[in-house]
PDB file of N, CA and C in Angstrom:
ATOM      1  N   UNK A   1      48.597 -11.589 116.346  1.00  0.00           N
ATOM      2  CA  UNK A   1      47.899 -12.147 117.499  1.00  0.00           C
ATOM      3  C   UNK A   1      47.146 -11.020 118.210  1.00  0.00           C
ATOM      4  N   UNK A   2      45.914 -11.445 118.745  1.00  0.00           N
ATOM      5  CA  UNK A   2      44.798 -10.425 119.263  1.00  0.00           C
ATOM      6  C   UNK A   2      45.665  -9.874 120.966  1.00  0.00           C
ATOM      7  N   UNK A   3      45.613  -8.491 121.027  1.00  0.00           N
ATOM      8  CA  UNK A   3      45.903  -8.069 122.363  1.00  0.00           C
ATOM      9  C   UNK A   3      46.045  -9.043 123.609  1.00  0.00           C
ATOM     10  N   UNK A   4      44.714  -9.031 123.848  1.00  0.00           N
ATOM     11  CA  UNK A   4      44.240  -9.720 125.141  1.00  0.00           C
ATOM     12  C   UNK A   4      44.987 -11.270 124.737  1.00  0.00           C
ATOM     13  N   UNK A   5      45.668 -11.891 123.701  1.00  0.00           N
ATOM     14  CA  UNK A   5      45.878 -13.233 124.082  1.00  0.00           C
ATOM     15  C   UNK A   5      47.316 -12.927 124.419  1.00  0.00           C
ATOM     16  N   UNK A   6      48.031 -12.094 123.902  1.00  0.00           N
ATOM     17  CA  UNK A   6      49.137 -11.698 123.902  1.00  0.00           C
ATOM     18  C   UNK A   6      49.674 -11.678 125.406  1.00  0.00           C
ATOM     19  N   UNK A   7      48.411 -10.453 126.100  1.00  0.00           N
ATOM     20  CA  UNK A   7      48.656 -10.214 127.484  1.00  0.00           C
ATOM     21  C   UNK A   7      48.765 -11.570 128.155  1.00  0.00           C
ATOM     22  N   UNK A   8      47.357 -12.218 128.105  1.00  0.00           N
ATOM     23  CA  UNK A   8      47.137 -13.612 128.963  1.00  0.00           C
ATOM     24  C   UNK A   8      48.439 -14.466 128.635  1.00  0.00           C
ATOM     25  N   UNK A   9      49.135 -14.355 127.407  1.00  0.00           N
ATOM     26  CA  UNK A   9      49.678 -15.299 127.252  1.00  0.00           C
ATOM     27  C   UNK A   9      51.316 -14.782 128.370  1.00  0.00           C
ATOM     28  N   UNK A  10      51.147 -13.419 128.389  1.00  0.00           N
ATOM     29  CA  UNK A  10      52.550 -13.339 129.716  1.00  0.00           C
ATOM     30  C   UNK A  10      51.776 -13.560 130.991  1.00  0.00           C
ATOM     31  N   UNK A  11      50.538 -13.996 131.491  1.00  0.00           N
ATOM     32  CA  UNK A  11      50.413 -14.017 132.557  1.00  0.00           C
ATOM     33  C   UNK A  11      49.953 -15.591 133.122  1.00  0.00           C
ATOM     34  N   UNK A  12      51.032 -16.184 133.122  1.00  0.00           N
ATOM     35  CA  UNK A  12      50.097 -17.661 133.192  1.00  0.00           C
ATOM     36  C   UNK A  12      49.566 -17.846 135.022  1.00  0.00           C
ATOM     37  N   UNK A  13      49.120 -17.186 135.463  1.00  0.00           N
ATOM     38  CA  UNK A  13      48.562 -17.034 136.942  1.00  0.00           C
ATOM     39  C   UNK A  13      46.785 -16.805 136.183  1.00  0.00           C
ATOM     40  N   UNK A  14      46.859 -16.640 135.039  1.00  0.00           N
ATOM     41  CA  UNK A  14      45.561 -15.485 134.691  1.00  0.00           C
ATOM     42  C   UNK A  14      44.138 -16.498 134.845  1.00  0.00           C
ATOM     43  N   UNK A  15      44.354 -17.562 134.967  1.00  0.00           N
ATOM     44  CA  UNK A  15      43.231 -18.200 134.967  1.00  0.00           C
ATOM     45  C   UNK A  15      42.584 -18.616 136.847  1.00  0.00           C
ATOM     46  N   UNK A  16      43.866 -18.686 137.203  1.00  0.00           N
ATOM     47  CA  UNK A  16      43.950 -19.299 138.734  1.00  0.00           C
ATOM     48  C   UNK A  16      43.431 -17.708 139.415  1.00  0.00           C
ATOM     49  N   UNK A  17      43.813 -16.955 138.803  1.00  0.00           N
ATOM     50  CA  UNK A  17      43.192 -16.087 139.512  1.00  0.00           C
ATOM     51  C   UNK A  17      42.298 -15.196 139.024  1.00  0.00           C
ATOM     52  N   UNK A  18      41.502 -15.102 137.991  1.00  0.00           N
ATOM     53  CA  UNK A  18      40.336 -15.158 137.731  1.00  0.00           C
ATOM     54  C   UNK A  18      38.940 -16.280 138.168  1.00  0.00           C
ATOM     55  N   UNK A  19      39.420 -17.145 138.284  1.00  0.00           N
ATOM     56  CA  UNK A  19      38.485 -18.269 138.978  1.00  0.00           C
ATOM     57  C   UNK A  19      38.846 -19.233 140.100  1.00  0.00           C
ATOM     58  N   UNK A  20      39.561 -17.808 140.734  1.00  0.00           N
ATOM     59  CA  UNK A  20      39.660 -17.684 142.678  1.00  0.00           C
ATOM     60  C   UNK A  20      38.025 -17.233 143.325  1.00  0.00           C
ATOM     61  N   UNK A  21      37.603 -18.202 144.068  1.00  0.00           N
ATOM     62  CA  UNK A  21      36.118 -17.691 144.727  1.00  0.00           C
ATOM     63  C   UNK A  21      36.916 -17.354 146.405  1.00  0.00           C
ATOM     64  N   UNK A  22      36.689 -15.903 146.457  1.00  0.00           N
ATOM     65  CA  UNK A  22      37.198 -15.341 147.679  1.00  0.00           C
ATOM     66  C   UNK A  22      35.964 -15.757 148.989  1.00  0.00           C
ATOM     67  N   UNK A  23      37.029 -15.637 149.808  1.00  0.00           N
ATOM     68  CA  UNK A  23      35.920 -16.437 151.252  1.00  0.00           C
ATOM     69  C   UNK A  23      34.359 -15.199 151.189  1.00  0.00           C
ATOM     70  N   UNK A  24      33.592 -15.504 151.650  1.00  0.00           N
ATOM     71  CA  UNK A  24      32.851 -14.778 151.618  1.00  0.00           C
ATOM     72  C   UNK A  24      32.484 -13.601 153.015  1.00  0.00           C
ATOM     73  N   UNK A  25      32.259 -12.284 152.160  1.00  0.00           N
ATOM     74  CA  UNK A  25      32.699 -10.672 152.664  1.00  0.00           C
ATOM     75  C   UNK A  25      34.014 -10.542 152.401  1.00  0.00           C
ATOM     76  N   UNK A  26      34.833 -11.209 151.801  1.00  0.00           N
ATOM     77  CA  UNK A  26      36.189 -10.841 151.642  1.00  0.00           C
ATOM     78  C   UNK A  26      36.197  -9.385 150.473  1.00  0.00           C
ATOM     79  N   UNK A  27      36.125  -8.474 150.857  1.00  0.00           N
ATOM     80  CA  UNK A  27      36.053  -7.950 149.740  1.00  0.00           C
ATOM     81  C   UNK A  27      37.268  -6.946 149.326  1.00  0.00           C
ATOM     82  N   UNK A  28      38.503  -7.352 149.840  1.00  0.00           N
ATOM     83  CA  UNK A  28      39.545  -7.165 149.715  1.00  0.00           C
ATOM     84  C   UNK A  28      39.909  -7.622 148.183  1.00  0.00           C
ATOM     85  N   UNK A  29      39.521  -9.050 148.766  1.00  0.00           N
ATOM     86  CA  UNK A  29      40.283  -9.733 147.766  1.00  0.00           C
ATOM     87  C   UNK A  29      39.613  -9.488 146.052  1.00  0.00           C
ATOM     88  N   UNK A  30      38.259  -9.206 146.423  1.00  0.00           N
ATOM     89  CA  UNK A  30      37.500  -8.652 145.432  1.00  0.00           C
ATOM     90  C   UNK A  30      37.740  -7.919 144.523  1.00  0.00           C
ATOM     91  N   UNK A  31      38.396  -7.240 145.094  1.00  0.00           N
ATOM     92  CA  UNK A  31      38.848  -5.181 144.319  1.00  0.00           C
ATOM     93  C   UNK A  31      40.104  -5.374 144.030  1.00  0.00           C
ATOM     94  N   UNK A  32      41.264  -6.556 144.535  1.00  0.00           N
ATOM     95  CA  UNK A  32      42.425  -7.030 144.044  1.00  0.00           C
ATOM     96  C   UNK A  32      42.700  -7.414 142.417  1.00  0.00           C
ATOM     97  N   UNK A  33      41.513  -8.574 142.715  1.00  0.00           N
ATOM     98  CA  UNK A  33      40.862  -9.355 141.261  1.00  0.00           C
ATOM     99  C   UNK A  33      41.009  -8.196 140.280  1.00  0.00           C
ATOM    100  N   UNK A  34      39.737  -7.568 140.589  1.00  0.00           N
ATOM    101  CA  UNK A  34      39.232  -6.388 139.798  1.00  0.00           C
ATOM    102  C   UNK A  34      40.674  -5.525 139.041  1.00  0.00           C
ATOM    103  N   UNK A  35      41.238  -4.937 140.133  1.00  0.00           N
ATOM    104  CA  UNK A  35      42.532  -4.226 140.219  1.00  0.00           C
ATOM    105  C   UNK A  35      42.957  -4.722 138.685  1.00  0.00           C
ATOM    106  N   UNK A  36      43.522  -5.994 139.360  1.00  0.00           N
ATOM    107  CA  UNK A  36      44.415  -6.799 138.450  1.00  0.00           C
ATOM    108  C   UNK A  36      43.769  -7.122 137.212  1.00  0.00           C
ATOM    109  N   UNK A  37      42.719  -7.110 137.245  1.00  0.00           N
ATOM    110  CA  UNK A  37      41.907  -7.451 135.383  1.00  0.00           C
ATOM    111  C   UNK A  37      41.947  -5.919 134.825  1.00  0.00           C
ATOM    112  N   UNK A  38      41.773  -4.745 135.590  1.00  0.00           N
ATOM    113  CA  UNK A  38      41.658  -3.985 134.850  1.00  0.00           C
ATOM    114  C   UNK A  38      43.157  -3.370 134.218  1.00  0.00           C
ATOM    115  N   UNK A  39      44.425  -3.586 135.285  1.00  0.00           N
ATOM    116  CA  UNK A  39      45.286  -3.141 134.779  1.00  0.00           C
ATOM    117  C   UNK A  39      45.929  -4.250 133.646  1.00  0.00           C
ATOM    118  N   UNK A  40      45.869  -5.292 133.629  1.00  0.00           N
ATOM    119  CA  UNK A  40      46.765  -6.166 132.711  1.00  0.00           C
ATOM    120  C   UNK A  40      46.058  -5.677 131.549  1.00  0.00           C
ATOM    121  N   UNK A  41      45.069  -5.454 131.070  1.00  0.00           N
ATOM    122  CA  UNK A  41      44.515  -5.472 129.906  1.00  0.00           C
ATOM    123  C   UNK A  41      44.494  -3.979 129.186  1.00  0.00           C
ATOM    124  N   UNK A  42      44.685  -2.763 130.178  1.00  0.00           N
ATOM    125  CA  UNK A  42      45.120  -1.717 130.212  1.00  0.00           C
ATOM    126  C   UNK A  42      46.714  -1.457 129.713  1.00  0.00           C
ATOM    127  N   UNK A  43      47.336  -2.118 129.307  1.00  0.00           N
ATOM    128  CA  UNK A  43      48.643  -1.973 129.555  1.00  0.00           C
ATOM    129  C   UNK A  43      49.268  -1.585 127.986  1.00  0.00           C
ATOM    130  N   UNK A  44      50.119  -0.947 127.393  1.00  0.00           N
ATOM    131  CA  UNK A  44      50.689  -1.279 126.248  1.00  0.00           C
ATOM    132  C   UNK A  44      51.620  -1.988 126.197  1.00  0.00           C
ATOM    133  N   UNK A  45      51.503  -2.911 125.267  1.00  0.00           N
ATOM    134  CA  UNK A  45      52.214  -4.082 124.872  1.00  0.00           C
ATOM    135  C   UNK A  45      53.670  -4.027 124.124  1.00  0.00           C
ATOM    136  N   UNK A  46      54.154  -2.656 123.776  1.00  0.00           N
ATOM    137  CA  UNK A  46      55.197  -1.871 123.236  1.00  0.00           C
ATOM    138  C   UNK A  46      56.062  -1.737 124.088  1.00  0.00           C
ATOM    139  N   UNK A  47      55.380  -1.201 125.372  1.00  0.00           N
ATOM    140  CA  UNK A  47      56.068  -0.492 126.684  1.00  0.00           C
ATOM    141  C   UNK A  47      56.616  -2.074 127.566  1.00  0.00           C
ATOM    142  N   UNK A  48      58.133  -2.117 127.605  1.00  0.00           N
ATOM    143  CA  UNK A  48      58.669  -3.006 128.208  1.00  0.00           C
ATOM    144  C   UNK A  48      58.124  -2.734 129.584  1.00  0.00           C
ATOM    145  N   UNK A  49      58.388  -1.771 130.253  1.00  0.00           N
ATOM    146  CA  UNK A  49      58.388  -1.470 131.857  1.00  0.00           C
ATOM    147  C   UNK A  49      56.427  -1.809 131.851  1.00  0.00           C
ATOM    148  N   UNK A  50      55.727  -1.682 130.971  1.00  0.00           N
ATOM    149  CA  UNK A  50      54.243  -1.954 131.556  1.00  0.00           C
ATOM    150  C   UNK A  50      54.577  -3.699 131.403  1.00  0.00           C
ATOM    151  N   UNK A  51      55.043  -3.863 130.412  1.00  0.00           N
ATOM    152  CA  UNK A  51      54.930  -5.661 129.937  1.00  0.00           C
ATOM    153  C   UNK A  51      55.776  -6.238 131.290  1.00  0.00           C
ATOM    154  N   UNK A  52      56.768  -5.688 132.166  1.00  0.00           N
ATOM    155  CA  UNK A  52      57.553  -6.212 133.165  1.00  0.00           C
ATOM    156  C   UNK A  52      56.661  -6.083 134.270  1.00  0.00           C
ATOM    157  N   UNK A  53      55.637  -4.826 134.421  1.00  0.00           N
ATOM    158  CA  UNK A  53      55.138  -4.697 135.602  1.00  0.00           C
ATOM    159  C   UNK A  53      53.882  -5.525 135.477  1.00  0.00           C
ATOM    160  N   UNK A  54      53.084  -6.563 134.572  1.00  0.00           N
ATOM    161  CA  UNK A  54      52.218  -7.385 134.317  1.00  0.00           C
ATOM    162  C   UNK A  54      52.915  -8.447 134.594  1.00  0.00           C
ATOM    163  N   UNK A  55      53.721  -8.748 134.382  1.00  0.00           N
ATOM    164  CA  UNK A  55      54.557 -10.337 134.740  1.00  0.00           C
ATOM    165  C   UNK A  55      54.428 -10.006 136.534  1.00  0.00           C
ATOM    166  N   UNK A  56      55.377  -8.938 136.486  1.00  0.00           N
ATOM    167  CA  UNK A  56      55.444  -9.194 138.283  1.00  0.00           C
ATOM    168  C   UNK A  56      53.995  -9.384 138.856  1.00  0.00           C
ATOM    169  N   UNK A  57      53.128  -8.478 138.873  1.00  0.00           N
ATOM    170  CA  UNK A  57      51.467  -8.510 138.964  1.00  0.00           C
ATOM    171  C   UNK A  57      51.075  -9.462 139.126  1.00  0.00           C
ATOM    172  N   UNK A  58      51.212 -10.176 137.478  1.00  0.00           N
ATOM    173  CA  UNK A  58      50.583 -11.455 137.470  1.00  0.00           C
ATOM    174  C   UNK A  58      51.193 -12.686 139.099  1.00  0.00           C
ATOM    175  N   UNK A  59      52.612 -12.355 138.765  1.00  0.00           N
ATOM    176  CA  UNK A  59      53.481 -13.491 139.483  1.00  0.00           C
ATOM    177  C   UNK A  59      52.726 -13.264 141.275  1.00  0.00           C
ATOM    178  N   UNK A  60      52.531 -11.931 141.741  1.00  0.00           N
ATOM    179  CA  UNK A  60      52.394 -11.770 142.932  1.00  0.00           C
ATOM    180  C   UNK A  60      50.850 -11.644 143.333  1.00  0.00           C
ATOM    181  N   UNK A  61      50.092 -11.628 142.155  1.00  0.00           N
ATOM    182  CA  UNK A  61      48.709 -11.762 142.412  1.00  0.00           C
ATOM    183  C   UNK A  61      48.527 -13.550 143.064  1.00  0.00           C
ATOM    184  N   UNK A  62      48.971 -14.074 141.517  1.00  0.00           N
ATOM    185  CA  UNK A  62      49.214 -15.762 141.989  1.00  0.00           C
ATOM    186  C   UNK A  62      49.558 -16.131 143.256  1.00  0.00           C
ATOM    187  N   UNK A  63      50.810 -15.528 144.141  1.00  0.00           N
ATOM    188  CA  UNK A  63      51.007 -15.819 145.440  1.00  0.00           C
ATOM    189  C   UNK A  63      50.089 -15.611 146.254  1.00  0.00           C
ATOM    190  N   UNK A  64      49.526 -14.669 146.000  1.00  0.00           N
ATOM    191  CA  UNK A  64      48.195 -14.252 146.626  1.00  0.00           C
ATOM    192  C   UNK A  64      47.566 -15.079 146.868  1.00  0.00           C
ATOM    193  N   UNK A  65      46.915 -15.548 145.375  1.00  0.00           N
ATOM    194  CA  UNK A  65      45.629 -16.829 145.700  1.00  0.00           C
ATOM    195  C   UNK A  65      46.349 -18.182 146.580  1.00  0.00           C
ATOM    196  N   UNK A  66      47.676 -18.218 146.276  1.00  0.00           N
ATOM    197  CA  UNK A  66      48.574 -19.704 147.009  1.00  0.00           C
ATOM    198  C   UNK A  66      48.813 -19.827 148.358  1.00  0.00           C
ATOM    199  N   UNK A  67      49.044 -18.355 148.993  1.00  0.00           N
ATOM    200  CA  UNK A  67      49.591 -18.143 150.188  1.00  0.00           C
ATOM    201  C   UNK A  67      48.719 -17.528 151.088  1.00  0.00           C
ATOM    202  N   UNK A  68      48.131 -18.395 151.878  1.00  0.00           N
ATOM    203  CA  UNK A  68      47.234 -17.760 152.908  1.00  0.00           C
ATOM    204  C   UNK A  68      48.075 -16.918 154.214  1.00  0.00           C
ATOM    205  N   UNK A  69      49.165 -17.034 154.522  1.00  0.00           N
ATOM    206  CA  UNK A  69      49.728 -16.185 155.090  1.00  0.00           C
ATOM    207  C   UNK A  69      50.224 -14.749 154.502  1.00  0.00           C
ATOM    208  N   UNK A  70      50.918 -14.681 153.556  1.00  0.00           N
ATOM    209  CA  UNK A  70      50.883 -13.657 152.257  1.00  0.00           C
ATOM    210  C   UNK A  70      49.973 -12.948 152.259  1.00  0.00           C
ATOM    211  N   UNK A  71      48.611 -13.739 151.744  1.00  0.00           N
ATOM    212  CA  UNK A  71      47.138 -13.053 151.413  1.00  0.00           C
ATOM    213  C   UNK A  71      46.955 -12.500 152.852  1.00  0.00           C
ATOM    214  N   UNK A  72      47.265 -12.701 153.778  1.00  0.00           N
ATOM    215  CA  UNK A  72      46.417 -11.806 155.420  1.00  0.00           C
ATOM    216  C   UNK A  72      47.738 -10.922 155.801  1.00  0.00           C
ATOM    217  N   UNK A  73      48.893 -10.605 155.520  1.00  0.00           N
ATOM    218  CA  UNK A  73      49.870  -9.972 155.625  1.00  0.00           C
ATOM    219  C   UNK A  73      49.171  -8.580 154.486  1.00  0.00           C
ATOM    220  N   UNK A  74      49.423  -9.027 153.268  1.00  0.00           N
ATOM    221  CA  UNK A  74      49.207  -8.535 152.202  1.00  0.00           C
ATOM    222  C   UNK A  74      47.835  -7.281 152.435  1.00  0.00           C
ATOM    223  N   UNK A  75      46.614  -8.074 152.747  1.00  0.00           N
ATOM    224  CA  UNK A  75      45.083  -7.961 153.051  1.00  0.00           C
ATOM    225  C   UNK A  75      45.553  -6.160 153.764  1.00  0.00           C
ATOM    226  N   UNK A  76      46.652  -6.624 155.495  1.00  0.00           N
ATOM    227  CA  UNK A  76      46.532  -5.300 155.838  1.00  0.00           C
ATOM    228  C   UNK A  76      47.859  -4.439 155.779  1.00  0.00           C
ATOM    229  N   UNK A  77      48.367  -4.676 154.864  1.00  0.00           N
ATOM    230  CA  UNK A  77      49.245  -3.297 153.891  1.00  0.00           C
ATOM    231  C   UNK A  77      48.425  -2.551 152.977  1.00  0.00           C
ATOM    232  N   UNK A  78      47.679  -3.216 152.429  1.00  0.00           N
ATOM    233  CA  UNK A  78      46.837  -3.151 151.118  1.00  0.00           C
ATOM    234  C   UNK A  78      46.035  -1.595 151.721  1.00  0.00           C
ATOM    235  N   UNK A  79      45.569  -1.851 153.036  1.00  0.00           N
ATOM    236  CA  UNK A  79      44.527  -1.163 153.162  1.00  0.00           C
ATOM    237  C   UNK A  79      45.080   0.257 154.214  1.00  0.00           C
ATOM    238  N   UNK A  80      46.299   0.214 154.097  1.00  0.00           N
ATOM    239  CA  UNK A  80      46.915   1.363 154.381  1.00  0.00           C
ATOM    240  C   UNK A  80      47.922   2.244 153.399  1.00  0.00           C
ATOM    241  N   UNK A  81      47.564   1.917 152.488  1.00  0.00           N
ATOM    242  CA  UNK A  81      48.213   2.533 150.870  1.00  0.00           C
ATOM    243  C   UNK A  81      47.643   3.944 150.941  1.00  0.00           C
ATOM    244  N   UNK A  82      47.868   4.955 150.551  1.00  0.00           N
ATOM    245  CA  UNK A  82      47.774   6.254 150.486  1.00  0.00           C
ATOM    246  C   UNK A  82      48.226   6.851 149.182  1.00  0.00           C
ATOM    247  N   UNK A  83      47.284   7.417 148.116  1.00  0.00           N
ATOM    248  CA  UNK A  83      47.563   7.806 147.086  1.00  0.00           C
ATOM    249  C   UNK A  83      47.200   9.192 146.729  1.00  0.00           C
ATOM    250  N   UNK A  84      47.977  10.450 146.557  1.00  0.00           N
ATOM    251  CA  UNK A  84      48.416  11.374 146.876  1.00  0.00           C
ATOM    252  C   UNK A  84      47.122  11.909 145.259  1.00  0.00           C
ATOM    253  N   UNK A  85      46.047  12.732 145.741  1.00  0.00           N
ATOM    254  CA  UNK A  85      45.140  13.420 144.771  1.00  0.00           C
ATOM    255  C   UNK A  85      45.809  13.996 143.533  1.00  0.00           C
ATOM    256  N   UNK A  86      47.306  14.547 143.407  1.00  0.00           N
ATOM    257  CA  UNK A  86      47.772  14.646 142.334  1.00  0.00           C
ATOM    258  C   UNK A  86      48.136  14.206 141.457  1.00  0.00           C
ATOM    259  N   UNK A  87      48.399  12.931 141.384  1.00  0.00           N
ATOM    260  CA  UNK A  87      48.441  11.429 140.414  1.00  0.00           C
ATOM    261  C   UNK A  87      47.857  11.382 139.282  1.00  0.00           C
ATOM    262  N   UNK A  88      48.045  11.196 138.414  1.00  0.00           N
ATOM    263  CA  UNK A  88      47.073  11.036 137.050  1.00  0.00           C
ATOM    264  C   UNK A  88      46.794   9.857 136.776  1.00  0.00           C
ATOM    265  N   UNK A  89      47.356   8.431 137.238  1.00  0.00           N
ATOM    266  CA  UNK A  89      47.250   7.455 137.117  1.00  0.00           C
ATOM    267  C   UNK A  89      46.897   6.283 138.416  1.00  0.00           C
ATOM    268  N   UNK A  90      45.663   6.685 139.147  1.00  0.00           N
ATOM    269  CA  UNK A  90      45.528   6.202 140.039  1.00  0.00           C
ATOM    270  C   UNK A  90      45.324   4.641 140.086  1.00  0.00           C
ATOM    271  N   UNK A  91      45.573   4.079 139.020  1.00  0.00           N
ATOM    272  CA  UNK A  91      45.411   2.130 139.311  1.00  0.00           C
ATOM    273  C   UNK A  91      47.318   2.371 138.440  1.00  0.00           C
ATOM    274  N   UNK A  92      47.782   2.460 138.245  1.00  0.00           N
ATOM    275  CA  UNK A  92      49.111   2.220 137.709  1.00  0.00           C
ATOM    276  C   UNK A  92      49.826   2.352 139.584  1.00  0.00           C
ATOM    277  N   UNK A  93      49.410   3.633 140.484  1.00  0.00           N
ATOM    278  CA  UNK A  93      50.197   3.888 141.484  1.00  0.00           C
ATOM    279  C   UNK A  93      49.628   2.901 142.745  1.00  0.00           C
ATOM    280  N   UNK A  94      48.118   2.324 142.234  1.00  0.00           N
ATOM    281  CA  UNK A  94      47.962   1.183 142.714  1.00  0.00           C
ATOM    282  C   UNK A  94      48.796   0.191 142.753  1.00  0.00           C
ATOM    283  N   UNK A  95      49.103  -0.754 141.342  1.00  0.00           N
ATOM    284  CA  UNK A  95      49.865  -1.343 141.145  1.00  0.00           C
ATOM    285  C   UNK A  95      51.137  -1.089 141.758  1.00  0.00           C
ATOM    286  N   UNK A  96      51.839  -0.468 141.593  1.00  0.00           N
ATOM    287  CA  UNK A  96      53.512  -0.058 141.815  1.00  0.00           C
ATOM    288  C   UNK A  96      53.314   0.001 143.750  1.00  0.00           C
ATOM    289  N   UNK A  97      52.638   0.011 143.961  1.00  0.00           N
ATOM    290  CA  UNK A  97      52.026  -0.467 146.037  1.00  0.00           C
ATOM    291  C   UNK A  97      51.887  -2.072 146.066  1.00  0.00           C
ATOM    292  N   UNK A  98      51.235  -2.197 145.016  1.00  0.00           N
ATOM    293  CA  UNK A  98      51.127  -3.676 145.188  1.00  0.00           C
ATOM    294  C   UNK A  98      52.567  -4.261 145.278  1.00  0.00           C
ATOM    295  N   UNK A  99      53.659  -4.096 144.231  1.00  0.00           N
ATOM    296  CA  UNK A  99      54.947  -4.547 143.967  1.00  0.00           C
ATOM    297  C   UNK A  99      55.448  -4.278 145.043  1.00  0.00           C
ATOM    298  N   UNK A 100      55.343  -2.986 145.760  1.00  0.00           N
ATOM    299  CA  UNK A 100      56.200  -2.721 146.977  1.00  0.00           C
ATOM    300  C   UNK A 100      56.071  -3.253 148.300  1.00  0.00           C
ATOM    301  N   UNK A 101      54.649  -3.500 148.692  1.00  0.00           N
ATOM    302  CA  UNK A 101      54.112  -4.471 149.614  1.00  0.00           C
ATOM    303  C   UNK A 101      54.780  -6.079 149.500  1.00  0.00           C
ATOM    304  N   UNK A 102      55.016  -6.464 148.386  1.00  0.00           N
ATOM    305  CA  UNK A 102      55.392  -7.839 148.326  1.00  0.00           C
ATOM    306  C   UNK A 102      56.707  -7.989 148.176  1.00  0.00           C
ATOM    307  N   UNK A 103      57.281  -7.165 147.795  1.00  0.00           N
ATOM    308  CA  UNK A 103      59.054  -6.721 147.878  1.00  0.00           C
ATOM    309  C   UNK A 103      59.484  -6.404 149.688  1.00  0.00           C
ATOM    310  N   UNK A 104      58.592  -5.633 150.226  1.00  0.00           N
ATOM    311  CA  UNK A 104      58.541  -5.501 151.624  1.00  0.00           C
ATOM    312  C   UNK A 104      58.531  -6.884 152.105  1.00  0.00           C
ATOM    313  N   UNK A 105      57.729  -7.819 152.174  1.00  0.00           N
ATOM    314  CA  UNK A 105      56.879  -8.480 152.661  1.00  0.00           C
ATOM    315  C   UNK A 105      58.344  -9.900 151.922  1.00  0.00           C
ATOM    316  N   UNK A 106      58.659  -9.816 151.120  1.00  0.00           N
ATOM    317  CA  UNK A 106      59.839 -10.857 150.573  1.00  0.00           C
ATOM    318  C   UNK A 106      61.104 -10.530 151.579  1.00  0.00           C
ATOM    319  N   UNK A 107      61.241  -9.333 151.680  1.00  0.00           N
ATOM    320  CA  UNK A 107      62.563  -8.667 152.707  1.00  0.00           C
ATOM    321  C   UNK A 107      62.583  -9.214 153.984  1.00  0.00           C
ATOM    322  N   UNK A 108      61.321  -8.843 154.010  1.00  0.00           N
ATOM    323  CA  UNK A 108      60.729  -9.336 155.568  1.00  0.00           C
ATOM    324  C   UNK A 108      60.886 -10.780 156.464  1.00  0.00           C
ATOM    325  N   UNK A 109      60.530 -12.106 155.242  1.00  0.00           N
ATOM    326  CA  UNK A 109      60.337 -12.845 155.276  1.00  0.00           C
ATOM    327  C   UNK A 109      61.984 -13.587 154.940  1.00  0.00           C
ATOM    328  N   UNK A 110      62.321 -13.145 154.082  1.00  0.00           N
ATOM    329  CA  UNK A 110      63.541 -13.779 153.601  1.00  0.00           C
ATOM    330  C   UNK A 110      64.666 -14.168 154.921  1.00  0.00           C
ATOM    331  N   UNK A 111      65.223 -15.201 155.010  1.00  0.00           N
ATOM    332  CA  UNK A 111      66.103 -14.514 156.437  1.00  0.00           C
ATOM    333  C   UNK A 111      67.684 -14.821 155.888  1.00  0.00           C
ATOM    334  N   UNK A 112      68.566 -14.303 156.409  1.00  0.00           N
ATOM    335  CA  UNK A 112      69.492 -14.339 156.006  1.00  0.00           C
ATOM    336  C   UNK A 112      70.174 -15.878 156.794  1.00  0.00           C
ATOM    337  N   UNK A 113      71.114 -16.680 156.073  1.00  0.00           N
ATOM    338  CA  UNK A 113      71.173 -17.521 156.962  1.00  0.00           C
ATOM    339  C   UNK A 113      73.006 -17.737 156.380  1.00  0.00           C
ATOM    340  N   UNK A 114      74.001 -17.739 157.569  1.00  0.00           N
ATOM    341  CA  UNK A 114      74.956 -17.779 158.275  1.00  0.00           C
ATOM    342  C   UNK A 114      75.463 -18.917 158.040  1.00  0.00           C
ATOM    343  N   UNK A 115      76.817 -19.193 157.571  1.00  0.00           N
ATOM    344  CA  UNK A 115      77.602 -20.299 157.400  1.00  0.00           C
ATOM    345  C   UNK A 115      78.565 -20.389 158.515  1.00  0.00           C
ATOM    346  N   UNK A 116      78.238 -21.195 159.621  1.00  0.00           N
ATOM    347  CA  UNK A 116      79.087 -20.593 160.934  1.00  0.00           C
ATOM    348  C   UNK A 116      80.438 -22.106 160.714  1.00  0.00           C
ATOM    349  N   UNK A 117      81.567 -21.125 160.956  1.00  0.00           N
ATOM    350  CA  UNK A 117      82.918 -21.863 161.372  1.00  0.00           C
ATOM    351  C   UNK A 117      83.210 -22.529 162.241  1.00  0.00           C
ATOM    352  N   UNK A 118      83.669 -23.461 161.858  1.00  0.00           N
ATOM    353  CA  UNK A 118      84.033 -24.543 163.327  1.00  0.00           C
ATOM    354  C   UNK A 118      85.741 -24.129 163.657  1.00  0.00           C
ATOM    355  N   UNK A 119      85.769 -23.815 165.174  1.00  0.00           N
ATOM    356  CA  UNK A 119      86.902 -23.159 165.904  1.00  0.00           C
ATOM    357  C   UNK A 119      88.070 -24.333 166.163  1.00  0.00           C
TER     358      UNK A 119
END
């Protein structure tokens, strides 16, 4: 089976968010897209930890396009990411911000909820 179907075929978000039309000047969401097409297809298909970090990608890009609260949470983490000039892999340390923003942002959101005793 050809690469690219292989990839698409772990990312079933891949269509919904390829033919997401972002509000217009959004250009956040623009360079997200981008982001995300260039790394899934970038990836080796050998390497479990790249094939795990394309599933998550895929999974949290998708929330993206679903969740308009997410997407404007997301929008300004995104744009306070800081990536240190010594890096050799500057869209991989992209990615691995992206995962952490939405792991943040799941923590955040999640609430813990209390099974209270009757006295």
């Amino acid at each position: 089976m050809d690469s690219n179907k292989q990839i698409i075929a772990l990312c079933p978000n891949f269509y919904k968010i390829m033919n997401f039309v972002p509000m217009e000047n959004d250009l956040v969401t623009e360079k997200i897209i981008k982001i995300y097409q260039e790394y899934i297809f970038r990836i080796d298909l050998n390497n479990p930890e790249d094939v795990e970090s394309v599933k998550n990608v895929d999974f949290i890009i998708g929330k993206y396009i679903d969740d308009y609260i997410f997407r404007k949470a997301f929008q300004k983490q995104i744009l306070e990411v800081r990536i240190r000039k010594d890096v050799k892999d500057i869209l991989k340390e992209l990615v691995k911000s992206i995962i952490k923003i939405f792991d943040k942002y799941e923590e955040d959101t999640t609430k813990v909820i209390y099974i209270s005793h009757w006295i």
